[in-house]
Every structure is written in structure tokens, then in C-alpha cells.
Protein backbone atom coordinates (compact mmCIF):
# COMPACT_ATOMS: atom_id res chain seq x y z
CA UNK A 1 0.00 0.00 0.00
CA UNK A 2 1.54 3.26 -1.49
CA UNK A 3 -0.32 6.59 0.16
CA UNK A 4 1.71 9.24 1.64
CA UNK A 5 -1.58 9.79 3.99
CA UNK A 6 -1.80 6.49 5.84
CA UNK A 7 -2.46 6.83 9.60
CA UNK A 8 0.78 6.31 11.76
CA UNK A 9 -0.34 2.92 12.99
CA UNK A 10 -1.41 1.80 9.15
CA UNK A 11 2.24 3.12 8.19
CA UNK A 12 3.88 1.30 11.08
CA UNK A 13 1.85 -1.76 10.13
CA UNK A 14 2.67 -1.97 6.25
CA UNK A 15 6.37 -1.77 6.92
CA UNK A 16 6.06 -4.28 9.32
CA UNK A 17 4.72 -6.46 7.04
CA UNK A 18 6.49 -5.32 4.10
CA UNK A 19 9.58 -6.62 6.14
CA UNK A 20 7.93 -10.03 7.06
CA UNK A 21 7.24 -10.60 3.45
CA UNK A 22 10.51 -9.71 2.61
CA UNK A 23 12.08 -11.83 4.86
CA UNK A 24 9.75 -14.92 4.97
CA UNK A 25 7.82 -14.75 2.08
CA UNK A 26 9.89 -13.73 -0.51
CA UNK A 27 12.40 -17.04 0.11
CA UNK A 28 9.81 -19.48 -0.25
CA UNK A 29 6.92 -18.43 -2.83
CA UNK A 30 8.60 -19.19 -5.92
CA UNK A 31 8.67 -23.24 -4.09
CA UNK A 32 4.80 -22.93 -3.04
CA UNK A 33 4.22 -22.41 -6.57
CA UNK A 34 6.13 -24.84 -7.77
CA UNK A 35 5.50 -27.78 -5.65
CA UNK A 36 1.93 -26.67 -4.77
CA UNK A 37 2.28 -26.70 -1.52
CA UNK A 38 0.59 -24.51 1.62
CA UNK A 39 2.60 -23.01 3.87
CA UNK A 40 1.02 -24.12 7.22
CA UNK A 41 3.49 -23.00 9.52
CA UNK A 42 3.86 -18.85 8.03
CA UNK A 43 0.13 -19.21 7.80
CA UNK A 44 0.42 -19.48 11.98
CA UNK A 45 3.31 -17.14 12.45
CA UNK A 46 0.90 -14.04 10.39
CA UNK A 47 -1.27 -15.46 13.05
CA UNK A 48 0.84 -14.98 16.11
CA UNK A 49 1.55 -11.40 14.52
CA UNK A 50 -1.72 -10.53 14.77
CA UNK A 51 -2.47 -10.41 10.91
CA UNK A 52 -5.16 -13.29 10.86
CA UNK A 53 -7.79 -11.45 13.10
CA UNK A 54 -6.79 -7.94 11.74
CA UNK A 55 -10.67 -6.42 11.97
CA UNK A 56 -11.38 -8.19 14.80
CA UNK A 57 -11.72 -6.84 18.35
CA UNK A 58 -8.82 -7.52 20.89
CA UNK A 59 -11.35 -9.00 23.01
CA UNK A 60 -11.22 -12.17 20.89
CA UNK A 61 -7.90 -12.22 20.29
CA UNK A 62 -8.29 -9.85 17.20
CA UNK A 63 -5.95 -6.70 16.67
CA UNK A 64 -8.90 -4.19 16.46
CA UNK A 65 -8.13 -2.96 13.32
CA UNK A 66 -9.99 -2.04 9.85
CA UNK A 67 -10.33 -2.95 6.41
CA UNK A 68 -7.75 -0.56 5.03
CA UNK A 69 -5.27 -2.39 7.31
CA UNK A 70 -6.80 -5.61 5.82
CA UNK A 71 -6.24 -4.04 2.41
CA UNK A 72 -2.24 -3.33 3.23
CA UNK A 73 -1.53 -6.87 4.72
CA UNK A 74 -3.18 -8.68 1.23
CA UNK A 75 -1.51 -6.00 -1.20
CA UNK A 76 1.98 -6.45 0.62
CA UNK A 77 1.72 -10.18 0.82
CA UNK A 78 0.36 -10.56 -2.90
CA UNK A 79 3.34 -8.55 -3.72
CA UNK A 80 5.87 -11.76 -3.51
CA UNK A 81 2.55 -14.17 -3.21
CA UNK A 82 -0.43 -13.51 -4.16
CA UNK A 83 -1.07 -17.37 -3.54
CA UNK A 84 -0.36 -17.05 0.67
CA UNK A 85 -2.61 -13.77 -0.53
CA UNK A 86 -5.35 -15.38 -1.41
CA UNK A 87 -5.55 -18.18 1.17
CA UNK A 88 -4.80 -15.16 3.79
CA UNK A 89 -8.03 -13.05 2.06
CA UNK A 90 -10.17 -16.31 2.29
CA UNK A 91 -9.72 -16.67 6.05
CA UNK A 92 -8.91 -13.65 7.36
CA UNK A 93 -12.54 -11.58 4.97
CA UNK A 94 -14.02 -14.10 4.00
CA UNK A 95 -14.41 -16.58 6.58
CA UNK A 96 -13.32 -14.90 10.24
CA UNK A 97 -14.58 -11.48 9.39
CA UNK A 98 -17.55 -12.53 8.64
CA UNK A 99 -17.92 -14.77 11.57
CA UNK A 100 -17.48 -12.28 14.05
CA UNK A 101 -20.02 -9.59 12.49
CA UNK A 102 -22.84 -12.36 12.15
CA UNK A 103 -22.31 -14.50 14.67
CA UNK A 104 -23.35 -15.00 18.35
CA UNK A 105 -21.29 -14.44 21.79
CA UNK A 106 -20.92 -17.96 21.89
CA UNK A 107 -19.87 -18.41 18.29
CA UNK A 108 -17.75 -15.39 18.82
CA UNK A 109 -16.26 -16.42 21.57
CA UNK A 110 -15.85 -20.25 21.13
CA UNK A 111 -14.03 -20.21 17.21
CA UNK A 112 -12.94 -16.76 16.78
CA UNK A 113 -9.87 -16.57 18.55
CA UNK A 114 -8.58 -19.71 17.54
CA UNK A 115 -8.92 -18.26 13.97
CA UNK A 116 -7.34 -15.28 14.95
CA UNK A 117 -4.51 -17.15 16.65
CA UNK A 118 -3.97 -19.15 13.41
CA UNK A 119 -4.45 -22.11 15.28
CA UNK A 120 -7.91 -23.29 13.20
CA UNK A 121 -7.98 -22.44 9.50
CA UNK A 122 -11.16 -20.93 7.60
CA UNK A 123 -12.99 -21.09 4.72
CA UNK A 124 -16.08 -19.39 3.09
CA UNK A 125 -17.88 -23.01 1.88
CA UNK A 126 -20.41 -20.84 -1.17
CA UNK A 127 -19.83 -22.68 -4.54
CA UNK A 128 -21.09 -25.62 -5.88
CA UNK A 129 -20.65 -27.43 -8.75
CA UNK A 130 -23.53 -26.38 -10.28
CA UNK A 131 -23.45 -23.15 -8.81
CA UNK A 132 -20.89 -20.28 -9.45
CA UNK A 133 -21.55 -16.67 -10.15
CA UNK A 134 -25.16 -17.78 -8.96
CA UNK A 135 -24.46 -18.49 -5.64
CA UNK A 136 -28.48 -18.43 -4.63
CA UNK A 137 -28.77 -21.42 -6.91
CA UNK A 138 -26.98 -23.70 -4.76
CA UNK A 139 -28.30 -27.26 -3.69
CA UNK A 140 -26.81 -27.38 -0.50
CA UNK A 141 -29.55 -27.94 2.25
CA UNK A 142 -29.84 -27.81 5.77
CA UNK A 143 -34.14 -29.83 7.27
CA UNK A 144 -34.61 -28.64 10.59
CA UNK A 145 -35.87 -32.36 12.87
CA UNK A 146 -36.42 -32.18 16.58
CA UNK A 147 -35.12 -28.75 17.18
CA UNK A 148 -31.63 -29.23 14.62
CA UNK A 149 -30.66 -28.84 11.57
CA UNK A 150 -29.08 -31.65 9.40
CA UNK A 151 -26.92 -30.52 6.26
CA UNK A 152 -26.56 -32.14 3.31
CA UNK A 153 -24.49 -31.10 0.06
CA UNK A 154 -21.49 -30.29 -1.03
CA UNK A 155 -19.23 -26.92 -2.01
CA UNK A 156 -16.26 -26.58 -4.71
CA UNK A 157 -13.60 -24.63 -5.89
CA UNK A 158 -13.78 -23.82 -1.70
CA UNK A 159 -10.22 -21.85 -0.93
CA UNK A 160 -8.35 -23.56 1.61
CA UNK A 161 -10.49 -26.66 1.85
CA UNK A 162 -7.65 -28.99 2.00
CA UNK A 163 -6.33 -27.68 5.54
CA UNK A 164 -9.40 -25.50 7.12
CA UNK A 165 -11.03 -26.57 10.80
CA UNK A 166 -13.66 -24.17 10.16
CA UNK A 167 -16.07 -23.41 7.34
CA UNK A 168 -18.39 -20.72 6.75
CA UNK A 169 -21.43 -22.47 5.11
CA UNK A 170 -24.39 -21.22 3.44
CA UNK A 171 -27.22 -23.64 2.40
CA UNK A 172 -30.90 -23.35 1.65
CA UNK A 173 -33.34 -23.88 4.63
CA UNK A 174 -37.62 -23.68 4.78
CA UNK A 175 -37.00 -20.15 4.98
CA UNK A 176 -34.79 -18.74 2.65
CA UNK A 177 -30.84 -19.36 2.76
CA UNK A 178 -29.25 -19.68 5.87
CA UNK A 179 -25.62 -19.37 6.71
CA UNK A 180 -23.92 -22.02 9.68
CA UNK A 181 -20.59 -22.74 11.26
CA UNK A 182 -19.42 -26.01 10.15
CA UNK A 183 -16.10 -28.17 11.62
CA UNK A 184 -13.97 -30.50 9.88
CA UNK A 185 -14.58 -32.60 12.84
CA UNK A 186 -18.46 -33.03 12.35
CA UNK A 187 -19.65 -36.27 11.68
CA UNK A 188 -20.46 -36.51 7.97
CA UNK A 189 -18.20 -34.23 6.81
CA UNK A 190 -15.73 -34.82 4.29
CA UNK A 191 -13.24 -33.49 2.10
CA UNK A 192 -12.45 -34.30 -1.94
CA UNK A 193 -9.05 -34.73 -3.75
CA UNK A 194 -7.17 -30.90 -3.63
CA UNK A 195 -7.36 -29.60 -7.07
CA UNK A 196 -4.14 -28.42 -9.31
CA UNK A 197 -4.32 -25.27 -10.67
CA UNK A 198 -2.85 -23.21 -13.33
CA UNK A 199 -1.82 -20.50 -10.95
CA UNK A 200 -2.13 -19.71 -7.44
CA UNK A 201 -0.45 -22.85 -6.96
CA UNK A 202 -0.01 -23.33 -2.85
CA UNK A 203 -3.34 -21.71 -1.86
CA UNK A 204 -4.92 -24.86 -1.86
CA UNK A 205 -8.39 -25.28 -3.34
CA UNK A 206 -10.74 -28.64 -2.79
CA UNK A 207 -14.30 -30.04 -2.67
CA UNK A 208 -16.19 -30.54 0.81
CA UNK A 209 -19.15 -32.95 1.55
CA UNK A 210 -21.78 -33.04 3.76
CA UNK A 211 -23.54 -36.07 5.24
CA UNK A 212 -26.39 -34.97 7.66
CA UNK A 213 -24.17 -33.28 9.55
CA UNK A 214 -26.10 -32.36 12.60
CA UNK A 215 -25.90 -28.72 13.87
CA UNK A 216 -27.65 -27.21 16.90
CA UNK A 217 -28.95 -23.76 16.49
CA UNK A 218 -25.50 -22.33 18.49
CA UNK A 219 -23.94 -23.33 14.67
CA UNK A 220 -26.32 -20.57 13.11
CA UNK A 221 -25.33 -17.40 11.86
CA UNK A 222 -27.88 -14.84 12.57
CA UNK A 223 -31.08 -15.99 12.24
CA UNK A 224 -32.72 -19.03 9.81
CA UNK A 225 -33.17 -17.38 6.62
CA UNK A 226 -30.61 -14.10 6.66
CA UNK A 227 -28.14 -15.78 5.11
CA UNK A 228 -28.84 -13.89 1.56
CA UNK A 229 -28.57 -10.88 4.07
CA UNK A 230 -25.47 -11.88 5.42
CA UNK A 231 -23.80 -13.04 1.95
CA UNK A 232 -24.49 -9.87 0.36
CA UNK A 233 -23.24 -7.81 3.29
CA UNK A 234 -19.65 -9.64 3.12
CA UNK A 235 -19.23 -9.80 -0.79
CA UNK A 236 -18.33 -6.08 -1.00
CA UNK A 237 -15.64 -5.91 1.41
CA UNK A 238 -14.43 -9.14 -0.29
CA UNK A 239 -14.16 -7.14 -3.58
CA UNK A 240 -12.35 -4.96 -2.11
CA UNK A 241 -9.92 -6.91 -0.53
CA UNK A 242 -9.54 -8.78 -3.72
CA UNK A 243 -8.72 -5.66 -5.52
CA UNK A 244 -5.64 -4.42 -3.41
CA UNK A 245 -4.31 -8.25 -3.81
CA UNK A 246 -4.15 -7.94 -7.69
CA UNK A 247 -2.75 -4.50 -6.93
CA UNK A 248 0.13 -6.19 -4.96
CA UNK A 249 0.26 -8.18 -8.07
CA UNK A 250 0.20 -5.70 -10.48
CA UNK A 251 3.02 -3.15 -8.53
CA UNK A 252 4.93 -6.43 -8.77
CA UNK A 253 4.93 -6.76 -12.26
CA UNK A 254 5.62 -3.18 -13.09
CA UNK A 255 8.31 -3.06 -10.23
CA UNK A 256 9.81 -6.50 -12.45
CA UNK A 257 9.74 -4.87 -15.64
CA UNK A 258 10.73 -1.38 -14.71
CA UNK A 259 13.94 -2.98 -13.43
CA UNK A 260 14.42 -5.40 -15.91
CA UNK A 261 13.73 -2.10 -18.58
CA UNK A 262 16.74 -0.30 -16.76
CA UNK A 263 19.21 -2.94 -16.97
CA UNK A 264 18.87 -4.89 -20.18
CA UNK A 265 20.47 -3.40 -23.45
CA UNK A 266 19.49 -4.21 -27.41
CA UNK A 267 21.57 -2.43 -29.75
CA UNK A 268 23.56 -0.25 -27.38
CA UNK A 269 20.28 0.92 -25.81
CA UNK A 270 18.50 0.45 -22.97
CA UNK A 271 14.93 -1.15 -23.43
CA UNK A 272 13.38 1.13 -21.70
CA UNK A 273 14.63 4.07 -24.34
CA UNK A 274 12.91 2.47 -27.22
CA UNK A 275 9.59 4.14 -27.76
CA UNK A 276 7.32 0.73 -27.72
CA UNK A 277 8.83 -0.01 -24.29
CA UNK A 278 8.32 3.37 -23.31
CA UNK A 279 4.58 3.17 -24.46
CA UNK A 280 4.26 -0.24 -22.39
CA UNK A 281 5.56 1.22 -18.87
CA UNK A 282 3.86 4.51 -19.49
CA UNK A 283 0.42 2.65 -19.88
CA UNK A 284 1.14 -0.44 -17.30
CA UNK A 285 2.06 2.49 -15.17
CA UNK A 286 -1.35 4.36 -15.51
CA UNK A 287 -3.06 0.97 -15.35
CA UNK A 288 -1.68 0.57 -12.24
CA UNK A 289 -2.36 3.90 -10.66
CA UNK A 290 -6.10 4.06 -11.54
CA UNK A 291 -6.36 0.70 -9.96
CA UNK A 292 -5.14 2.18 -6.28
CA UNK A 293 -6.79 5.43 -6.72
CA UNK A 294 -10.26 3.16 -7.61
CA UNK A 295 -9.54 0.68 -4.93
CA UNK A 296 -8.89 3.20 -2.40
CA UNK A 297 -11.94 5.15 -3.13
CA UNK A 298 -14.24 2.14 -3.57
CA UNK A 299 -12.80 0.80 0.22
CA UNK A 300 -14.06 4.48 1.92
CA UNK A 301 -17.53 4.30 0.22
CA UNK A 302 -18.11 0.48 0.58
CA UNK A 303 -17.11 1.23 4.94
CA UNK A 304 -19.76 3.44 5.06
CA UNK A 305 -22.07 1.22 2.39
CA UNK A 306 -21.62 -2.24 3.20
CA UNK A 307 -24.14 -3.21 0.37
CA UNK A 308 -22.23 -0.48 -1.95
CA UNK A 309 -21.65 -2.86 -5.05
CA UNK A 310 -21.14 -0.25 -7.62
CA UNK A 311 -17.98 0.96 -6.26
CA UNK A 312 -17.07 -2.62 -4.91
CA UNK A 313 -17.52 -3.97 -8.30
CA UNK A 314 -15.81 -0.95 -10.20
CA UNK A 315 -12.45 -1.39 -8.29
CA UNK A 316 -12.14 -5.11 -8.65
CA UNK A 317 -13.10 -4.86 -12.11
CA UNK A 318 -10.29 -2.76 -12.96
CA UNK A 319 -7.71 -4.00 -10.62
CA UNK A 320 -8.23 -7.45 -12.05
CA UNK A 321 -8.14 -6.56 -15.49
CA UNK A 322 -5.22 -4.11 -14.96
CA UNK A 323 -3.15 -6.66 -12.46
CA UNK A 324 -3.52 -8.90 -15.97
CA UNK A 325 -2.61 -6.80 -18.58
CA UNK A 326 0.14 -5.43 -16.68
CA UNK A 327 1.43 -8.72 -15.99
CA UNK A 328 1.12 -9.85 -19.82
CA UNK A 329 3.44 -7.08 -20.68
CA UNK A 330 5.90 -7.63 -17.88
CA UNK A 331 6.73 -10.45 -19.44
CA UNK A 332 6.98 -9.14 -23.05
CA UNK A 333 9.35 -6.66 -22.10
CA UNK A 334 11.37 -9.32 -20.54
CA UNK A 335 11.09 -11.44 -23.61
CA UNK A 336 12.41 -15.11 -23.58
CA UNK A 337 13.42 -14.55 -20.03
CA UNK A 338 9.87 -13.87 -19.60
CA UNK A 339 8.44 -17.07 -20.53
CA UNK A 340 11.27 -18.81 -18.24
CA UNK A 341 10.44 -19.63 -14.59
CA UNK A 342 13.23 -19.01 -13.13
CA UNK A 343 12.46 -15.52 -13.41
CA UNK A 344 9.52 -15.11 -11.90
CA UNK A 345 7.30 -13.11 -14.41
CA UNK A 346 4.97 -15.71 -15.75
CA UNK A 347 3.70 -17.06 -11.91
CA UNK A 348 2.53 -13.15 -12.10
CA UNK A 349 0.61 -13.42 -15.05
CA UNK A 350 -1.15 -16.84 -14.16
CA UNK A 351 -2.04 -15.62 -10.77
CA UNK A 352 -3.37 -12.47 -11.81
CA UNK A 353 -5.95 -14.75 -14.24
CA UNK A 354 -8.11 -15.63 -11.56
CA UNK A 355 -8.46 -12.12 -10.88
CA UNK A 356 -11.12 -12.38 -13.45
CA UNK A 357 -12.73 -15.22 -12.30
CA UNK A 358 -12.31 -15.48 -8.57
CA UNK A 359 -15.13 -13.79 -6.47
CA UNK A 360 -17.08 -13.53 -8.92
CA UNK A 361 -16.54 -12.99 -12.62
CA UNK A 362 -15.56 -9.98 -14.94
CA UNK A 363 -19.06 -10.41 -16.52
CA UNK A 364 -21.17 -10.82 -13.21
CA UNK A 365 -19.13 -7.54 -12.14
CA UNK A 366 -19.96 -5.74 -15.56
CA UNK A 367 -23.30 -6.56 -14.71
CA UNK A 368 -23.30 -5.44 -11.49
CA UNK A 369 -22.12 -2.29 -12.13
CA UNK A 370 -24.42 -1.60 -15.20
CA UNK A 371 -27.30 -2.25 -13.07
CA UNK A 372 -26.11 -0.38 -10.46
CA UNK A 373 -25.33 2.39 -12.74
CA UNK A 374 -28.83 2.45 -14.41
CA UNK A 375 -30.51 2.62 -10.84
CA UNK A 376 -28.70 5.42 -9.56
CA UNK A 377 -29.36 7.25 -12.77
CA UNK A 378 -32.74 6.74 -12.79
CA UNK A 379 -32.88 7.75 -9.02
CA UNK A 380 -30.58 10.93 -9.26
CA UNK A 381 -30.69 11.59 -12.96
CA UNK A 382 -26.45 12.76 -12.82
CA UNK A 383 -23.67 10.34 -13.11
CA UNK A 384 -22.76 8.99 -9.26
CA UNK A 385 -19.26 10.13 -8.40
């Protein structure tokens, strides 16, 4: 996170993470990605630094921050990993932060601190296989007999299945949708093979099952039936989130290429005096400007908004799209090198891909936003700012 303005304590905190990155990150990412594999015990240590429970109160175990320090921890991490990124987004937004602001004093305190602590992992169980971008058309169901509920289903493409205690669950009920707290320890619960990705290789992705798991009403978020409620409430702040991780990705590119641009010659010249290369860091630079600028704007209105999905949707939009293209042309200005893996580049550009599927797709955001856009027109009758 680049803004002269940040509090003191959001200053103090990106440098401290900036270091940890630096020095524990940075070593090990290009190995996650290459071997796939999930860096349990980092996961912990962001845990023990307070990182995991980063909008939750200190009084369960949380640091008490907000979602601009969110923001800075998943841009600085997706800067050398947008994989330990995206696993970090999925607990610490998706699944914990959303936890605490829906769920009772007993949920609250019996499973958020150990997700705060790092000691339990989380997941936000939403997709199916037959459900994706429509998330209300999911199977998953949960009969209420003798005072419980009994779940049956199963979720995919579910970030950090393979290693989560914890899982955020939303399933369809008599009255709606409904949204429980589900263990890996339940009885009928299950987990599928972890799937192998094209990129964000080490932020492990899987299939879950359910078989009649039995859940008292302490395992309810809310109330039966305000789990469309609570979904919608938590997808914005996810966007956001997701944005400033494809922004880590996308400073990392340019930062790549820039560099790369300064010290490679062709002809006697440095690449970056030739006017196509100058055309290609002038617009990845622009790119990536717009995309903080958005990002940071969207993340003020969407605090005050919670269900603010034009400006959610805008800055993940163009962060995504941006982290991409940026990416693509970070490793055309490296060339060969570029298509090598020793150097790093193309992980960027396969990571940033999901950008535009992830959390929703570039279409389902285009339609958001046109819908969104439309409404406010009609309402208003000027362009919202």
C-alpha cells in the first residue's frame, strides 16, 4: 500500500509487514508455486503477529483494526505471493470477518480466537458445482428435525479446503438461505481430492461434503433465513480486498519490468529508451495507478455502504483486469526470459488470471455495475461520483 496519507499505525503496520514478506515470504513463494504446496506453519506465524484477526476486536484475540489495514496486509503479501494472498483473504474476509459480524457471543467467543490465533484455518464453503456466479442457486440444504438442523451437500472450488477446521457455510433452509458454522470434525463431513491449478499454486483449493451433519442452532449465523442478508453484506468488502491483492500483483509486475527495462540493453540501448517499451511502462504504469486510486476510493464508500456494489464492483473490475494486462506485458518486455520460470514473471501473469474469475466474474461484475449504474441514474438523474 503506497499513500503518503496512511495513519501512523497503518504506516507502522505496512512496513512491518512489508519486512515479514521480505524476509519470509519472498524465500519461499517461488517453491509454493512450484510444488503446490501450503505453507502451514507462516500461515500461523501471520497469526501470532496478529495479521489473521486484523478487523477483529482484541477482546477475541483480534488486533482491532480495519479494512484498510486488511487491504495493506493482502496488497503487501500478494506482492511476492499472491497465492499465501489469497488463502490469507479467504480466512482472514471471508471466513473470520464474517464470523465475528454475524455470529453470536458464543460463536464469537468459542471459534474466533482460535482463527485469529492461526491455530484453526477458515474457509467461506459458497460454490457448488452447479453453482458459481449464482451463488443463490446452490443445492446445499440444511431440514430442521427435533429442534436441529441436518446438512446435506457439497461446495467446490472452496479456498483452503484442504487444511481448514472451520467453514463458513451457506445452504438453503424452509425459509430462505441460511448461513452455519461447520467443523472438519463433524460427523459426515468430508473433504475431496485438492485440485491443481494453473496459478495460485499453494493456496490450496478442494471439494467438501456433507452427510447430515447435525448442527444445533448455536452453529447458526444470525437468524434461519438471513443468510442472503449476510452473503451480500460480506461480498463487498471481499471485492475490495480482492482488488488491493491484484494490486500487490500488479506493482509487482511493473516493479519487475521497470527494473528489468533499466538494466537490459538491445543495440547499445536500454529497453526502456525504445519508444514501444516506453509506451508499455507509461500505460502499465497508468493501469496501475487508476487501480489504487479506484480501490482506495471504492474501500471508503463500501465502509460506510456495506451493500455499496457499484464501487465494490468498479475497483475489482479494474484492478483485475489491470493486475492482468500489466502482468502480460511484464513479461513481453522481458522477452524469452519472460516465458522462463526461473524468473519469476509468468507465476505473475497466471495468478493475476483468476483475478477475473475469482469472487465472482468480470461479466457478473460488468453486470453489477451496469445495473447499479442504471438505478442510480434513474434515481438521481447525474452520473454517481
Amino acid at each position: 500500500m503506497e499513500e503518503s496519507r496512511l495513519p501512523e499505525t497503518h504506516e507502522i503496520l505496512k512496513n512491518t509487514v512489508r519486512e515479514f514478506v521480505s524476509r519470509k515470504v519472498a524465500p519461499v513463494a517461488a517453491a509454493m508455486d512450484e510444488n503446490d504446496e501450503f505453507p502451514v506453519d507462516l500461515f500461523r506465524e501471520m497469526g501470532k503477529m496478529g495479521l489473521l484477526g486484523i478487523t477483529i476486536p482484541e477482546e477475541f484475540g483480534g488486533s482491532g483494526m480495519d479494512y484498510l489495514a486488511q487491504a495493506i496486509v493482502t496488497e503487501e503479501i500478494a506482492y511476492e505471493s499472491a497465492s499465501l494472498a489469497l488463502s490469507y483473504a479467504a480466512h482472514s474476509n471471508l471466513c473470520l470477518d464474517n464470523l465475528y459480524r454475524n455470529g453470536s457471543r458464543e460463536i464469537r467467543e468459542k471459534f474466533v480466537p482460535k482463527l485469529c490465533s492461526g491455530e484453526w484455518i477458515g474457509s467461506l464453503a459458497m460454490t457448488e458445482p452447479g453453482s458459481g456466479s449464482d451463488a443463490l442457486a446452490m443445492k446445499s440444504h440444511a431440514v430442521k428435525e427435533n429442534g436441529r438442523y441436518y446438512l446435506d451437500g457439497s461446495k467446490t472450488l472452496i479456498t483452503n479446503a484442504p487444511y481448514s477446521d472451520l467453514f463458513l457455510t451457506y445452504a438453503r433452509t424452509d425459509d430462505g438461505h441460511s448461513a452455519f458454522a461447520v467443523l472438519a470434525t463433524d460427523p459426515g463431513f468430508s473433504r475431496g481430492n485438492k485440485f491443481s491449478k494453473m496459478g495460485m499454486r499453494g493456496s490450496p483449493t478442494g471439494t467438501i461434503f456433507f452427510d447430515r451433519i447435525e448442527l444445533d442452532h448455536s452453529r447458526i449465523l444470525g437468524k434461519i433465513g438471513d443468510g442472503k442478508h449476510i452473503m451480500l453484506s460480506g461480498l463487498n468488502s471481499e471485492r475490495i480486498i480482492l482488488a488491493f491483492l491484484f494490486i500487490g500483483v500488479a506493482r509487482k509486475a511493473l516493479d519487475t519490468a521497470l527494473k528489468y527495462s533499466m538494466e537490459r540493453k538491445q543495440s547499445g540501448r536500454h529497453l526502456y529508451e525504445f519508444q514501444l517499451i516506453e509506451e508499455k511502462l507509461a500505460y502499465m504504469y497508468v493501469r496501475y495507478r487508476t487501480s489504487r486510486l479506484i480501490s482506495q476510493d471504492a474501500l471508503a464508500k463500501v465502509e460506510a455502504d456495506p451493500l455499496d456494489s457499484l464501487s465494490a464492483a468498479s475497483a475489482v473490475l479494474h484492478a483485475s483486469e489491470s493486475a492482468e494486462y500489466i502482468a502480460r506485458e511484464a513479461i513481453q518486455i522481458h522477452g524469452g526470459y519472460g516465458y522462463v520460470k526461473d524468473f519469476g514473471v509468468e507465476r505473475l501473469l497466471r495468478d493475476a488470471i483468476l483475478g477475473q474469475i475469482g469472487g465472482g466474474t468480470t461479466e457478473i461484475r460488468k453486470h453489477l455495475i451496469s445495473t447499479a449504474l442504471v438505478k442510480s441514474y434513474k434515481r438521481d438523474g447525474v452520473i454517481p461520483e
